[in-house]
Protein backbone atom coordinates (compact mmCIF):
# COMPACT_ATOMS: atom_id res chain seq x y z
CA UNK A 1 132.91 99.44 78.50
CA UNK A 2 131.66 98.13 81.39
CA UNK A 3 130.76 94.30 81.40
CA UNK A 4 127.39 95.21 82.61
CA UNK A 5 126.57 97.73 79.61
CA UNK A 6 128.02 95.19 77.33
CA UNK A 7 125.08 94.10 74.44
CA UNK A 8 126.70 91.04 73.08
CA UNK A 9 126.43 89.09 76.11
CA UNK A 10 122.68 88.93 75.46
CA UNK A 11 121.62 85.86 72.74
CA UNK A 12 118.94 87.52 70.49
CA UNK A 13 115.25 87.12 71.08
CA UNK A 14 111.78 88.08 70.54
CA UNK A 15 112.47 90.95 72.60
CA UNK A 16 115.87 91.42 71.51
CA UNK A 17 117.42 92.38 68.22
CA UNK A 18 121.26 92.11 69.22
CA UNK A 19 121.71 95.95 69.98
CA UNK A 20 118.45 96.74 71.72
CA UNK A 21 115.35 95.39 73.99
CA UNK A 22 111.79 96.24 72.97
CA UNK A 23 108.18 95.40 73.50
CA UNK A 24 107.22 93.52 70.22
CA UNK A 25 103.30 93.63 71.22
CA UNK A 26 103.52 97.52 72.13
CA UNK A 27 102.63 99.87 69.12
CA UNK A 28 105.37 102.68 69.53
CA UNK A 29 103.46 104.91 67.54
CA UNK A 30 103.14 107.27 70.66
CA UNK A 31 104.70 110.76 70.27
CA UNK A 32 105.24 113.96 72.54
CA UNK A 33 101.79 114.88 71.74
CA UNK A 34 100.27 111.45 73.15
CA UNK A 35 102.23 111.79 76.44
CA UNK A 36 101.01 115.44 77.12
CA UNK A 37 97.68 114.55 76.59
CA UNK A 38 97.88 111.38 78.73
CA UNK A 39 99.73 113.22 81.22
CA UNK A 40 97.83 116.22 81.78
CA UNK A 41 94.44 114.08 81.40
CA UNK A 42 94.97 111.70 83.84
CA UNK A 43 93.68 112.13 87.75
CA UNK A 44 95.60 110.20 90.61
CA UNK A 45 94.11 108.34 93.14
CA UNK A 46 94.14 109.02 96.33
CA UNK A 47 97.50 108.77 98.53
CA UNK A 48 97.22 106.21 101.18
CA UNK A 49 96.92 107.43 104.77
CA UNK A 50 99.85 105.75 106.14
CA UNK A 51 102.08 102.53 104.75
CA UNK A 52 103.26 99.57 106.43
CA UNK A 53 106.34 99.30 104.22
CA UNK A 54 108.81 100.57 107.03
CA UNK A 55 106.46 99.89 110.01
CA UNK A 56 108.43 97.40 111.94
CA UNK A 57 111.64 99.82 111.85
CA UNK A 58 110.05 101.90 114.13
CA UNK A 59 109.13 99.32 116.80
């Protein structure tokens, strides 16, 4: 296993239960159903016109 992927290295937490992270404020009762319906509901915004994230490369 690759020391990386290794769990033990972790010490346990509020977040952590030895084995796995988690969200302890989240409710995980959410389901296939509740992503569909989140999915399919929600509208996108608009897509900015143009991004200055890789402006100065082309300068």
């Amino acid at each position: 296993m690759n020391s990386l992927t290794q769990a033990s290295e972790y010490p346990k937490s509020d977040h952590y239960d030895g084995k796995k992270f988690f969200n302890p404020e989240k409710n995980n009762t959410n389901n296939l159903y509740d992503f569909l319906k989140w999915k399919l509901s929600s509208k996108p915004g608009p897509w900015p016109k143009h991004s200055l994230l890789f402006a100065n490369w082309f300068l």
